[in-house]
PDB file of N, CA and C in Angstrom:
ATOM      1  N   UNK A   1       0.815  -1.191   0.000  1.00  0.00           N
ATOM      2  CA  UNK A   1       0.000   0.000   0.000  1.00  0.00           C
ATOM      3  C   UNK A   1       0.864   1.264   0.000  1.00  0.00           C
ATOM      4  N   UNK A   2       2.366   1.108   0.715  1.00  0.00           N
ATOM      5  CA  UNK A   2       2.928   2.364   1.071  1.00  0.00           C
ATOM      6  C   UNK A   2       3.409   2.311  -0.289  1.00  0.00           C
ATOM      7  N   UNK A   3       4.020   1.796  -1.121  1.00  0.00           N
ATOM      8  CA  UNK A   3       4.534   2.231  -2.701  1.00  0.00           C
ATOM      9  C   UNK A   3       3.699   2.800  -3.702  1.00  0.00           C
ATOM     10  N   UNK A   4       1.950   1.928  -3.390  1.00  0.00           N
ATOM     11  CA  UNK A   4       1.113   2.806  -4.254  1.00  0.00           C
ATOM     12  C   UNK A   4       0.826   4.199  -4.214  1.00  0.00           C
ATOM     13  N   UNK A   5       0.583   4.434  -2.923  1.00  0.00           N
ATOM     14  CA  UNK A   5       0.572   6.048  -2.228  1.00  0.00           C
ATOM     15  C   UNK A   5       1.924   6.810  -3.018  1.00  0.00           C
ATOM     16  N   UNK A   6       3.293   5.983  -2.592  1.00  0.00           N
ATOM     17  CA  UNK A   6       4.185   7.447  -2.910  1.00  0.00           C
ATOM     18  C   UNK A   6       4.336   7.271  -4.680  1.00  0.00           C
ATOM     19  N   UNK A   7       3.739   6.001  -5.040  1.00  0.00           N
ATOM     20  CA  UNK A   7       3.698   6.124  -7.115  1.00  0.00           C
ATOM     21  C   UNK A   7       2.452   7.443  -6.890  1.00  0.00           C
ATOM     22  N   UNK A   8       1.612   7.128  -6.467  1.00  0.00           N
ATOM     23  CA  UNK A   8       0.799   8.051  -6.793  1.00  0.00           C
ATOM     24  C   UNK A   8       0.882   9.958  -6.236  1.00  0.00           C
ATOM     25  N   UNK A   9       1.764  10.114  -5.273  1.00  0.00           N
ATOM     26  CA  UNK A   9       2.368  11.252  -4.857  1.00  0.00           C
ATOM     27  C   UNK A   9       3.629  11.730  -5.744  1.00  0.00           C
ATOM     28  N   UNK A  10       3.815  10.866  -6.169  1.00  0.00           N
ATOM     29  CA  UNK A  10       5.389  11.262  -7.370  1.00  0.00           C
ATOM     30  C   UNK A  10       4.622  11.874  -8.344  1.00  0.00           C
ATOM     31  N   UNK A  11       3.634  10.745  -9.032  1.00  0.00           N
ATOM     32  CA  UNK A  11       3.037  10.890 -10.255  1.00  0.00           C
ATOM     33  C   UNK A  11       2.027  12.957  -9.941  1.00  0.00           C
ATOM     34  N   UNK A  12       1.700  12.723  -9.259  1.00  0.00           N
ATOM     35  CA  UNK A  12       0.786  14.459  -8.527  1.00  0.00           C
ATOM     36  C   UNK A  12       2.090  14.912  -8.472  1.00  0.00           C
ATOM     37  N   UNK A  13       3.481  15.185  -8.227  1.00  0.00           N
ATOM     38  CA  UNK A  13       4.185  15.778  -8.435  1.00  0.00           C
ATOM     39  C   UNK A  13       4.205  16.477  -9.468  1.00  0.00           C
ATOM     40  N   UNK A  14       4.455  15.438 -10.246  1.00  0.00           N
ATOM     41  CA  UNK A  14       5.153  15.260 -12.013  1.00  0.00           C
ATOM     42  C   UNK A  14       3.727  16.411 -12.843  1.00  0.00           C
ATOM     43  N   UNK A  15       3.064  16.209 -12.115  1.00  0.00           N
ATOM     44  CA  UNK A  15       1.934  16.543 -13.094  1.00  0.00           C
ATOM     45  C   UNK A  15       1.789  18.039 -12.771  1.00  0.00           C
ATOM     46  N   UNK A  16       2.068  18.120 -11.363  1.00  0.00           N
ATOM     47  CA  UNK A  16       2.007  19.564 -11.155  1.00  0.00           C
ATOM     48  C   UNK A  16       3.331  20.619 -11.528  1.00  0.00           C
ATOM     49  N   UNK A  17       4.168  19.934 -11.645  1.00  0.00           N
ATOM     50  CA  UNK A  17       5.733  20.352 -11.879  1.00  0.00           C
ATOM     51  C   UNK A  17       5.243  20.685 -13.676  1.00  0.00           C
ATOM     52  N   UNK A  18       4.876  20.152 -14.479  1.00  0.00           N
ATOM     53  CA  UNK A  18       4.454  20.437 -15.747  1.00  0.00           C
ATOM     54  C   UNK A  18       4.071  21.264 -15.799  1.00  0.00           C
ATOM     55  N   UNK A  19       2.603  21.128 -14.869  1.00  0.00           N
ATOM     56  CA  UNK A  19       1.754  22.239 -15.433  1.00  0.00           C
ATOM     57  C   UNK A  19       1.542  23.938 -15.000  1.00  0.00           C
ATOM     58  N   UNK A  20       2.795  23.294 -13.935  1.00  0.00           N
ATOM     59  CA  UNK A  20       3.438  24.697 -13.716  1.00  0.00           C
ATOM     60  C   UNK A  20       4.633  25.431 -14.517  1.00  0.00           C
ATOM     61  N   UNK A  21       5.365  24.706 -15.060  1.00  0.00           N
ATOM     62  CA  UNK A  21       5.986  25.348 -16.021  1.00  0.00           C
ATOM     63  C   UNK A  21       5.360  25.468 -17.169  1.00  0.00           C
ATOM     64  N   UNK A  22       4.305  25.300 -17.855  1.00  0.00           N
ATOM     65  CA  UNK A  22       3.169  25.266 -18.903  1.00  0.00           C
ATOM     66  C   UNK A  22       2.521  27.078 -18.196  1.00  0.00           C
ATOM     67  N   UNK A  23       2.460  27.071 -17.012  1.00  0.00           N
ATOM     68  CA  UNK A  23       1.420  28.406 -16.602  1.00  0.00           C
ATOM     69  C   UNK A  23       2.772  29.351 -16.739  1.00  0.00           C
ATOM     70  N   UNK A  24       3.371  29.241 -16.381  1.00  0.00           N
ATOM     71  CA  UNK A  24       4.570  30.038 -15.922  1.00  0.00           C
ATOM     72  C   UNK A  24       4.853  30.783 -17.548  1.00  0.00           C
ATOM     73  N   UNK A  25       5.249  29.677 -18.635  1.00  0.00           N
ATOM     74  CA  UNK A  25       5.328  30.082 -19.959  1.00  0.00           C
ATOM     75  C   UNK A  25       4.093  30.750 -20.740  1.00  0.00           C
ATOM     76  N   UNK A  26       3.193  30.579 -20.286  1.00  0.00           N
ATOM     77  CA  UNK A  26       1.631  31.316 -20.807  1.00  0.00           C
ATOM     78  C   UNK A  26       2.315  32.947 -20.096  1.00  0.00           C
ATOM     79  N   UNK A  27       2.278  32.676 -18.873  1.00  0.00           N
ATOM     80  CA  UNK A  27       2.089  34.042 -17.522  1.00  0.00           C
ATOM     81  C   UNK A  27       3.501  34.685 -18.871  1.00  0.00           C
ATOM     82  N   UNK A  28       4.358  34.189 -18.687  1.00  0.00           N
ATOM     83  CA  UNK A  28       5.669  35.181 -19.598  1.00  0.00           C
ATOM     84  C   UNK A  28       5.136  35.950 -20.258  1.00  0.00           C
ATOM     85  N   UNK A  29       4.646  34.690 -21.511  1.00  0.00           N
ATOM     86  CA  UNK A  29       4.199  35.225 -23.239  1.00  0.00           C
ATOM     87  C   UNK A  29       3.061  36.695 -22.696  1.00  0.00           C
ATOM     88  N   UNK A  30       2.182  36.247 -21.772  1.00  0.00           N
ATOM     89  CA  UNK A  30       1.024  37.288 -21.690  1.00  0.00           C
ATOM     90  C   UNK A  30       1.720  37.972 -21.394  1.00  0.00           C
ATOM     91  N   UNK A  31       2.499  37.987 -19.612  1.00  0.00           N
ATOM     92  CA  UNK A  31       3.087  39.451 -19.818  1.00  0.00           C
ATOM     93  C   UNK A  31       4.135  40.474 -20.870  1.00  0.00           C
ATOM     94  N   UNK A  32       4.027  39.556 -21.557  1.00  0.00           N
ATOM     95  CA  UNK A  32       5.129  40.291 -22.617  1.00  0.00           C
ATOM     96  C   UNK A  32       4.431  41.058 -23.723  1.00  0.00           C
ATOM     97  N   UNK A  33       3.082  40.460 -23.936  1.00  0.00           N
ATOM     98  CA  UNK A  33       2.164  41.148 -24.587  1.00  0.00           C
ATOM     99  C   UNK A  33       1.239  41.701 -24.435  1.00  0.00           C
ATOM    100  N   UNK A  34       1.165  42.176 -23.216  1.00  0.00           N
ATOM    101  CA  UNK A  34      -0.072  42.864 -22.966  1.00  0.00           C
ATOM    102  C   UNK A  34       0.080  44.461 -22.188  1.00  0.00           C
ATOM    103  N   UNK A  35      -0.428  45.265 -22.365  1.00  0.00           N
ATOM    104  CA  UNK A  35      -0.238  46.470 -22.406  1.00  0.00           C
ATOM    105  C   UNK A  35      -1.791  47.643 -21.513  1.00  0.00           C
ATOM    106  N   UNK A  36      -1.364  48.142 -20.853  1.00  0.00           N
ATOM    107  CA  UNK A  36      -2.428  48.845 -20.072  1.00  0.00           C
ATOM    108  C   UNK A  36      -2.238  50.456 -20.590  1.00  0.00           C
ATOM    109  N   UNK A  37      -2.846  51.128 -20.774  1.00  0.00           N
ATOM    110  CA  UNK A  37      -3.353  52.667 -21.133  1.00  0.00           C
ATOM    111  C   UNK A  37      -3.539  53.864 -19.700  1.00  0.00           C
ATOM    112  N   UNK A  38      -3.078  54.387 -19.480  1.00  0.00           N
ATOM    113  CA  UNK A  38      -3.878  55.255 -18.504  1.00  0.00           C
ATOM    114  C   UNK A  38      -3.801  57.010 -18.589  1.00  0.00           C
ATOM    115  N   UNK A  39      -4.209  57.901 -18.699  1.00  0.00           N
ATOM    116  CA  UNK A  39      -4.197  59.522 -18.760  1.00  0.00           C
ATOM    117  C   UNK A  39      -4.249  59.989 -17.276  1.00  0.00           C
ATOM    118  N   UNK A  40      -2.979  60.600 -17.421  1.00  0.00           N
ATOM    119  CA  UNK A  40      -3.213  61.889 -15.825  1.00  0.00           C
ATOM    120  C   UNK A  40      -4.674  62.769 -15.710  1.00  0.00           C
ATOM    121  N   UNK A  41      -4.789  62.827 -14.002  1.00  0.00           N
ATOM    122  CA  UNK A  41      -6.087  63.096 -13.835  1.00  0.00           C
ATOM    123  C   UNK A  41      -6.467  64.850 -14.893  1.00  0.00           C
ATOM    124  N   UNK A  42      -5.246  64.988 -15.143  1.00  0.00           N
ATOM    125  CA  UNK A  42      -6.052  66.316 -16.147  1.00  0.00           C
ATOM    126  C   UNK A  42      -6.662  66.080 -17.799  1.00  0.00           C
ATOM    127  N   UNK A  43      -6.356  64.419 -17.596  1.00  0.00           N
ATOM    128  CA  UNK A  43      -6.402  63.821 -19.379  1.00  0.00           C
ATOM    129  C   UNK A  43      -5.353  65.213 -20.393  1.00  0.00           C
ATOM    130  N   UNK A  44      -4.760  65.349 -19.964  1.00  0.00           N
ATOM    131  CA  UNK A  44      -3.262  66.089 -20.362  1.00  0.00           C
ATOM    132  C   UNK A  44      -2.569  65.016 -21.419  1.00  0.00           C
ATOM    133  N   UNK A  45      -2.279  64.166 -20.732  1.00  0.00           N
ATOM    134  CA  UNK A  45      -0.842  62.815 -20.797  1.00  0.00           C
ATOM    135  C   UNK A  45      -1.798  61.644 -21.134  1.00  0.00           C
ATOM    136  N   UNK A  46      -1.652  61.151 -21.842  1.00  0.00           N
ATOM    137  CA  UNK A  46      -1.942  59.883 -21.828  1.00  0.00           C
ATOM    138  C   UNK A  46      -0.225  58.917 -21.964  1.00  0.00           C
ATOM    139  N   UNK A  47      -0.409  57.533 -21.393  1.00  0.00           N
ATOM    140  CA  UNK A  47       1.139  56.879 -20.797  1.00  0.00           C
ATOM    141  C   UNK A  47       0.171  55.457 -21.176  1.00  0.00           C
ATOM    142  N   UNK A  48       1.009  54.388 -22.106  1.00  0.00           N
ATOM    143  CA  UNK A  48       0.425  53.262 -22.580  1.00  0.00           C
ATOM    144  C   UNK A  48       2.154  52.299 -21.989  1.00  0.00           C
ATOM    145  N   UNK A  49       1.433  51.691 -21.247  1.00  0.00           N
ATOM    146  CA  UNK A  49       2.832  51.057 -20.375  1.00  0.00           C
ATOM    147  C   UNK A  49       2.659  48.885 -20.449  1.00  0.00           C
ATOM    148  N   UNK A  50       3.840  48.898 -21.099  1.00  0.00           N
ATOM    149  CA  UNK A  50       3.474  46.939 -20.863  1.00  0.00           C
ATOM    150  C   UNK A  50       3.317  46.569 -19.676  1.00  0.00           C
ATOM    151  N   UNK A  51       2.610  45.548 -19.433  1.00  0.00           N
ATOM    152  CA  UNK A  51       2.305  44.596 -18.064  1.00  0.00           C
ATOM    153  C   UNK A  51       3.942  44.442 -17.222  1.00  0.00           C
ATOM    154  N   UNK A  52       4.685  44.250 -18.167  1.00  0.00           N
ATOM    155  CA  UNK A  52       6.215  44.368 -16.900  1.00  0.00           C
ATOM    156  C   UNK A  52       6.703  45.456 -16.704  1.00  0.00           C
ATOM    157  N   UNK A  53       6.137  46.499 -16.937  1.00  0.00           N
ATOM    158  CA  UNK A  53       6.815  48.060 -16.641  1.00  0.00           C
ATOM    159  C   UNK A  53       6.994  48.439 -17.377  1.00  0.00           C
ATOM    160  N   UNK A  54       7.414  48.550 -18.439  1.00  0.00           N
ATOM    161  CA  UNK A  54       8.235  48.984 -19.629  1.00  0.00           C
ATOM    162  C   UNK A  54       7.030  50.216 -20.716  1.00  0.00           C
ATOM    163  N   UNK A  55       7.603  51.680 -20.631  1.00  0.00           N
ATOM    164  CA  UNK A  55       6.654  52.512 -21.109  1.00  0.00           C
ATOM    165  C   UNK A  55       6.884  52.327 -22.870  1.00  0.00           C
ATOM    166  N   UNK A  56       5.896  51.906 -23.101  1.00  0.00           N
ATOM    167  CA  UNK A  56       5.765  52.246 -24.392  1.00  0.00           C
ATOM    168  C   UNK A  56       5.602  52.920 -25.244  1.00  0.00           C
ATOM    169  N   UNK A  57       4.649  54.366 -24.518  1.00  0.00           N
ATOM    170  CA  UNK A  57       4.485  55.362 -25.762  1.00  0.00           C
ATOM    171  C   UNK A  57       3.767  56.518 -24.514  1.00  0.00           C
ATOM    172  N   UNK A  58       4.382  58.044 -24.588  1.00  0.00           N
ATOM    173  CA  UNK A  58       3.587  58.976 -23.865  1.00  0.00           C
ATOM    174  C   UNK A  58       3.565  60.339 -25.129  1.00  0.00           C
ATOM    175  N   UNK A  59       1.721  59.908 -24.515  1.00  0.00           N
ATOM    176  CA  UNK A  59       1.176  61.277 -25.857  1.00  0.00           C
ATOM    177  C   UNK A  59       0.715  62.339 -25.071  1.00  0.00           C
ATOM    178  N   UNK A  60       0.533  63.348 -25.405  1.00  0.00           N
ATOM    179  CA  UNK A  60      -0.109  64.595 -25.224  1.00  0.00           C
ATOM    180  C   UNK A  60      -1.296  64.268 -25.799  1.00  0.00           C
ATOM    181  N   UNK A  61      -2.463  64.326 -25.274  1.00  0.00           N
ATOM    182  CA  UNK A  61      -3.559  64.393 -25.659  1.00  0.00           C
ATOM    183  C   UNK A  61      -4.874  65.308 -25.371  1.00  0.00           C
ATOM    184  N   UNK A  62      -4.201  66.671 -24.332  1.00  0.00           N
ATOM    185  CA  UNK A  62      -4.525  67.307 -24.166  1.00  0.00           C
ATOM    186  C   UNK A  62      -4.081  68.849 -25.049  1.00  0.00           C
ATOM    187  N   UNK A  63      -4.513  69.700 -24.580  1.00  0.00           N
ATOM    188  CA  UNK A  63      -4.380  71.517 -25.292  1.00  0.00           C
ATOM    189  C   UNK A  63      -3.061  71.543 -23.881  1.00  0.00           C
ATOM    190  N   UNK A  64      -1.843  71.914 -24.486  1.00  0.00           N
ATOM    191  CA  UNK A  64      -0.492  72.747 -23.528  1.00  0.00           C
ATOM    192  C   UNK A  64      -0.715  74.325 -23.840  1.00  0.00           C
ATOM    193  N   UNK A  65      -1.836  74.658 -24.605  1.00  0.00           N
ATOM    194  CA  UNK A  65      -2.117  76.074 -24.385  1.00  0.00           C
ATOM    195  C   UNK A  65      -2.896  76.413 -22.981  1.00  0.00           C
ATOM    196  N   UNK A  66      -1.522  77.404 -22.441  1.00  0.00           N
ATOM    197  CA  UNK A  66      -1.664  77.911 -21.155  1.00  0.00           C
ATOM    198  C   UNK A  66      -1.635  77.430 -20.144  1.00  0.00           C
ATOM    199  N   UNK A  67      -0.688  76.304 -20.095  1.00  0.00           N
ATOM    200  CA  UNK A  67      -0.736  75.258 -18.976  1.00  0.00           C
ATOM    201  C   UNK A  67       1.291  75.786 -19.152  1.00  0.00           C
ATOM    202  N   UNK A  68       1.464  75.927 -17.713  1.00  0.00           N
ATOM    203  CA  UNK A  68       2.997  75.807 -17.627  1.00  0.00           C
ATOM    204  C   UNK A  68       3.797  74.875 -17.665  1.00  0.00           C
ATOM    205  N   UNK A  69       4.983  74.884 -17.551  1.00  0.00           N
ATOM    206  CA  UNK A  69       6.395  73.822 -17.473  1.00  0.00           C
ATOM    207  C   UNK A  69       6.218  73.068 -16.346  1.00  0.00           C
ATOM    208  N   UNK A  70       5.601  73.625 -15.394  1.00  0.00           N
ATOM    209  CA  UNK A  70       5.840  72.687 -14.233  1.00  0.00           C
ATOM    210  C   UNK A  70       4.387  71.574 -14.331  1.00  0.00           C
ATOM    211  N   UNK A  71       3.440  72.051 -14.649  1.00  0.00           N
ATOM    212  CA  UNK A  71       1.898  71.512 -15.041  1.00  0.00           C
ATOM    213  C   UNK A  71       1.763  70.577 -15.773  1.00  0.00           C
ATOM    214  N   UNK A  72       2.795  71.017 -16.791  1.00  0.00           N
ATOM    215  CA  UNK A  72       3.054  69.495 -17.627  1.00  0.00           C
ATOM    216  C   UNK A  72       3.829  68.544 -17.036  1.00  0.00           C
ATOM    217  N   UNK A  73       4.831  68.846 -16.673  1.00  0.00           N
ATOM    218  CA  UNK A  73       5.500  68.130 -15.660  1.00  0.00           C
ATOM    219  C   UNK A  73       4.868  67.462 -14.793  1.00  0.00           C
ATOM    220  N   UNK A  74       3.859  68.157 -14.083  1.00  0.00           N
ATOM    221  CA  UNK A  74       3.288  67.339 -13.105  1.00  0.00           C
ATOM    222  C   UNK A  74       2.221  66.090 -13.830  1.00  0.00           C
ATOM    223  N   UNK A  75       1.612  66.633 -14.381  1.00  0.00           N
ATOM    224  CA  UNK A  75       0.664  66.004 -15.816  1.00  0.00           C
ATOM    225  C   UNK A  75       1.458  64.600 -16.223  1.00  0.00           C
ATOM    226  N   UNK A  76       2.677  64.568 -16.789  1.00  0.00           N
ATOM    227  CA  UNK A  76       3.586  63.791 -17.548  1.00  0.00           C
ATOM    228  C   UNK A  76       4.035  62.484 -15.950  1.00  0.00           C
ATOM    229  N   UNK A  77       4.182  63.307 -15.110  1.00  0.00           N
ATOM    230  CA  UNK A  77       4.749  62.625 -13.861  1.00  0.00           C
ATOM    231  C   UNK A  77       3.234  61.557 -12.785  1.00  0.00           C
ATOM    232  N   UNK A  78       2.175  62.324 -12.864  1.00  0.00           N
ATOM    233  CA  UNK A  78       0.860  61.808 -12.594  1.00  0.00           C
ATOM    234  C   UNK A  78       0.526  60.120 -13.318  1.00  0.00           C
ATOM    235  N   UNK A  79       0.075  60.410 -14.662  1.00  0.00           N
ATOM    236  CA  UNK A  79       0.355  59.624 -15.805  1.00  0.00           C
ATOM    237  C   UNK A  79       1.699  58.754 -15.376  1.00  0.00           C
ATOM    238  N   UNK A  80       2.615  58.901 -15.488  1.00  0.00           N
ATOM    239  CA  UNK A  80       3.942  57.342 -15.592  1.00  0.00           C
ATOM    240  C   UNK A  80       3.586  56.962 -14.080  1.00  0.00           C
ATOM    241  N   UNK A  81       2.932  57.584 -12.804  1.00  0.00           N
ATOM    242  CA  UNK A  81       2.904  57.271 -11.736  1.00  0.00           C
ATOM    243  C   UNK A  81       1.653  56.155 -12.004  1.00  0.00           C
ATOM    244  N   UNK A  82       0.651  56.368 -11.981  1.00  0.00           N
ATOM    245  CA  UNK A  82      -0.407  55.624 -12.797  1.00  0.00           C
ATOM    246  C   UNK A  82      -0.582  54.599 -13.504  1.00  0.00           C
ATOM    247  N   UNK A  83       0.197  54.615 -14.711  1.00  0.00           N
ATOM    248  CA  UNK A  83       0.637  53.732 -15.476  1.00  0.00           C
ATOM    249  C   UNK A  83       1.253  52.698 -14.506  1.00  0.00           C
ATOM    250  N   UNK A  84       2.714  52.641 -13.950  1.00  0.00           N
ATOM    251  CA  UNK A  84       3.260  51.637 -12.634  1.00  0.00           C
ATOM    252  C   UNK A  84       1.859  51.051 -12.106  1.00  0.00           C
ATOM    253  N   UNK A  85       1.489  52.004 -11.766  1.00  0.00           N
ATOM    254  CA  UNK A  85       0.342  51.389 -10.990  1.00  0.00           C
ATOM    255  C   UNK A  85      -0.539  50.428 -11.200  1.00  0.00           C
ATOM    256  N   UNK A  86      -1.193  50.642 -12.932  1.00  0.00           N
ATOM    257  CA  UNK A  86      -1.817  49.673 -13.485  1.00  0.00           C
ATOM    258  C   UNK A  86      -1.038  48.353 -14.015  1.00  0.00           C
ATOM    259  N   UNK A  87       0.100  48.669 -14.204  1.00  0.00           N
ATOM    260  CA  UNK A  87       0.536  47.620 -14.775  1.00  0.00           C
ATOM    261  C   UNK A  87       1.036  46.456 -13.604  1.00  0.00           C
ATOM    262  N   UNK A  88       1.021  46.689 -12.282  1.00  0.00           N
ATOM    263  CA  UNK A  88       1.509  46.279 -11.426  1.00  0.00           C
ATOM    264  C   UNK A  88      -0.512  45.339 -11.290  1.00  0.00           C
ATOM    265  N   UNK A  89      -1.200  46.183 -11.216  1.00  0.00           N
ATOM    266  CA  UNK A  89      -2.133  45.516 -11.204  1.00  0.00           C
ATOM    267  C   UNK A  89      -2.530  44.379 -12.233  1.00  0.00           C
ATOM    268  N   UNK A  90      -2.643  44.452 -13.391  1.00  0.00           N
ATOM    269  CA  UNK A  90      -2.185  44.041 -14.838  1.00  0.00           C
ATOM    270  C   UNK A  90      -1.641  42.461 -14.595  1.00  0.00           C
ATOM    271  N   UNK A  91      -0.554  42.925 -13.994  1.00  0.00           N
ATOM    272  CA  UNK A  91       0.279  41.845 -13.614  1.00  0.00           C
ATOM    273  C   UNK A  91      -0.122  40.411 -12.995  1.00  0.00           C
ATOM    274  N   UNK A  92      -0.733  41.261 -11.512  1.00  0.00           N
ATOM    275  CA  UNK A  92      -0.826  40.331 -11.005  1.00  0.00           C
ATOM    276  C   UNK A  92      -2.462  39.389 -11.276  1.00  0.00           C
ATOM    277  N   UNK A  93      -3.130  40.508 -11.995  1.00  0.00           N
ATOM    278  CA  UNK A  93      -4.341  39.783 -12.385  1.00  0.00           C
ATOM    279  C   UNK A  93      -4.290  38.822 -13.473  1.00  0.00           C
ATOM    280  N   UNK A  94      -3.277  39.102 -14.264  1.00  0.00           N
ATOM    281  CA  UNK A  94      -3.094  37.785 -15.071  1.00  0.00           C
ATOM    282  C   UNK A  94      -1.716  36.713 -14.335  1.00  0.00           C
ATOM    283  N   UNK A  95      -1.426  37.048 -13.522  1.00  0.00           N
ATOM    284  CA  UNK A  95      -0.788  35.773 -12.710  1.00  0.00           C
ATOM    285  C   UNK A  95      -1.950  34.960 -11.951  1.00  0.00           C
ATOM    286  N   UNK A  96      -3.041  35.619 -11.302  1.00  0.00           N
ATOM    287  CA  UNK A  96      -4.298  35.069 -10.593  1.00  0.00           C
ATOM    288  C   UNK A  96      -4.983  34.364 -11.775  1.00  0.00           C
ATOM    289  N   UNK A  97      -4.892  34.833 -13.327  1.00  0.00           N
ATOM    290  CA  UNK A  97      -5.774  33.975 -13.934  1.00  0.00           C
ATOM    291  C   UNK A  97      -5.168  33.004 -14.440  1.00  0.00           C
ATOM    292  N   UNK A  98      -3.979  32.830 -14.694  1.00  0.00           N
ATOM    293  CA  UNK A  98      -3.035  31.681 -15.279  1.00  0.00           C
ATOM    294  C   UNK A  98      -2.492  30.453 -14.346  1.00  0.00           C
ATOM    295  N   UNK A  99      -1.393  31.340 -13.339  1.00  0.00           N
ATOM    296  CA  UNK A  99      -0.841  30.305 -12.414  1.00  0.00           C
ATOM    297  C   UNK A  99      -1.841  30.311 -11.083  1.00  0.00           C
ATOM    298  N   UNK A 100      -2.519  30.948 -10.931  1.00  0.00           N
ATOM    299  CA  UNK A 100      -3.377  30.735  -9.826  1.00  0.00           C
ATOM    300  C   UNK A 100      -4.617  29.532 -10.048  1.00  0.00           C
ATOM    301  N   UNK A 101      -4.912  29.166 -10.913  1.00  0.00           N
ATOM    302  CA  UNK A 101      -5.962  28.646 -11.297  1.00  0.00           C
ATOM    303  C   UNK A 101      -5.965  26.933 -11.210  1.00  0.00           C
ATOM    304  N   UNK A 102      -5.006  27.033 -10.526  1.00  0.00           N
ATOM    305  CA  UNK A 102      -4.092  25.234 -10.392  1.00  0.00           C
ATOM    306  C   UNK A 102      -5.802  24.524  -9.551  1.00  0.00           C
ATOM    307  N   UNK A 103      -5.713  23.545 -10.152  1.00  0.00           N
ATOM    308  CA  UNK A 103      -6.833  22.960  -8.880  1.00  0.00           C
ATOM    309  C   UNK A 103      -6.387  22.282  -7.887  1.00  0.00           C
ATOM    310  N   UNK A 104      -6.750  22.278  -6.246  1.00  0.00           N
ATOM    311  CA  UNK A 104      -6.483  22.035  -5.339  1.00  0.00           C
ATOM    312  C   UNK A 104      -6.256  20.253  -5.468  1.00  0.00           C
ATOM    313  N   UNK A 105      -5.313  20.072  -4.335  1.00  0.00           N
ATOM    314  CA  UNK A 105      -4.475  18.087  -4.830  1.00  0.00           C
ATOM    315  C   UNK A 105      -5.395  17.560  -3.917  1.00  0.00           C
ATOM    316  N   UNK A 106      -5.817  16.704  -3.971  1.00  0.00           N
ATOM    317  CA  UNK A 106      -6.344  15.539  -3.762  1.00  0.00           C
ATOM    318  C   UNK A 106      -6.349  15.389  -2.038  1.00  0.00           C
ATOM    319  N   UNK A 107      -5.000  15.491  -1.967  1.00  0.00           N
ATOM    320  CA  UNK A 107      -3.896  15.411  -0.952  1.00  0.00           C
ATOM    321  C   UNK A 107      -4.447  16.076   0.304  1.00  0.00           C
ATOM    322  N   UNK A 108      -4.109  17.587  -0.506  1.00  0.00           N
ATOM    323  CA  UNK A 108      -4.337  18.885   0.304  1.00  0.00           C
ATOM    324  C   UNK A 108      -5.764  19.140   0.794  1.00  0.00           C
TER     325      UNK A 108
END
C-alpha cells in the first residue's frame, strides 16, 4: 500500500511540476504582450505602459495652451505614476488567472 501512495504522490508531483511550467510560460508570453493605457487626472498625458513596466508610448492628448512647465510636468509625472500602478495591477491579475488557477491536490 505504502509504494502505491508514494507512485501516486510522485506521479501528482510530475503533473504539477508540468503544469506549472506550462502556466509560468503562458504568464511570460502574456506578460510580454499585454499592455495597459492610462491619462493623468487632467487627461493632459496619456502613458500606454506593458504589463512588466516597460513605457511604451507617452502622448499629449490634451491643449499645452496655457498650462505651464511645471503643469506638464506634473501632468507627464501623474500619468507614468499611474501607469506603474496599473501595470503592477495588470500583472498580477493575469498571474491570478493563469498560475493561480491550479486545482487544489487531492492530498491537500
Amino acid at each position: 500500500m505504502t509504494e502505491e501512495l508514494d507512485e501516486s504522490l510522485v506521479q501528482e508531483a510530475i503533473a504539477y511540476y508540468r503544469w506549472n511550467e506550462r502556466m509560468q510560460a503562458d504568464f511570460a508570453a502574456r506578460v510580454g504582450a499585454a499592455e495597459v493605457s492610462v491619462q493623468s487626472p487632467d487627461e493632459l498625458v496619456e502613458v500606454r505602459v506593458r504589463v512588466d513596466g516597460s513605457v511604451r508610448m507617452v502622448n499629449l492628448v490634451g491643449s499645452l495652451q496655457g498650462r505651464t512647465d511645471v503643469e506638464v510636468s506634473r501632468s507627464i509625472n501623474a500619468a507614468l505614476g499611474a501607469a506603474a500602478d496599473a501595470a503592477d495591477w495588470a500583472r498580477r491579475t493575469l498571474y491570478a488567472e493563469t498560475v493561480g488557477r491550479y486545482p487544489v491536490s487531492r492530498a491537500g
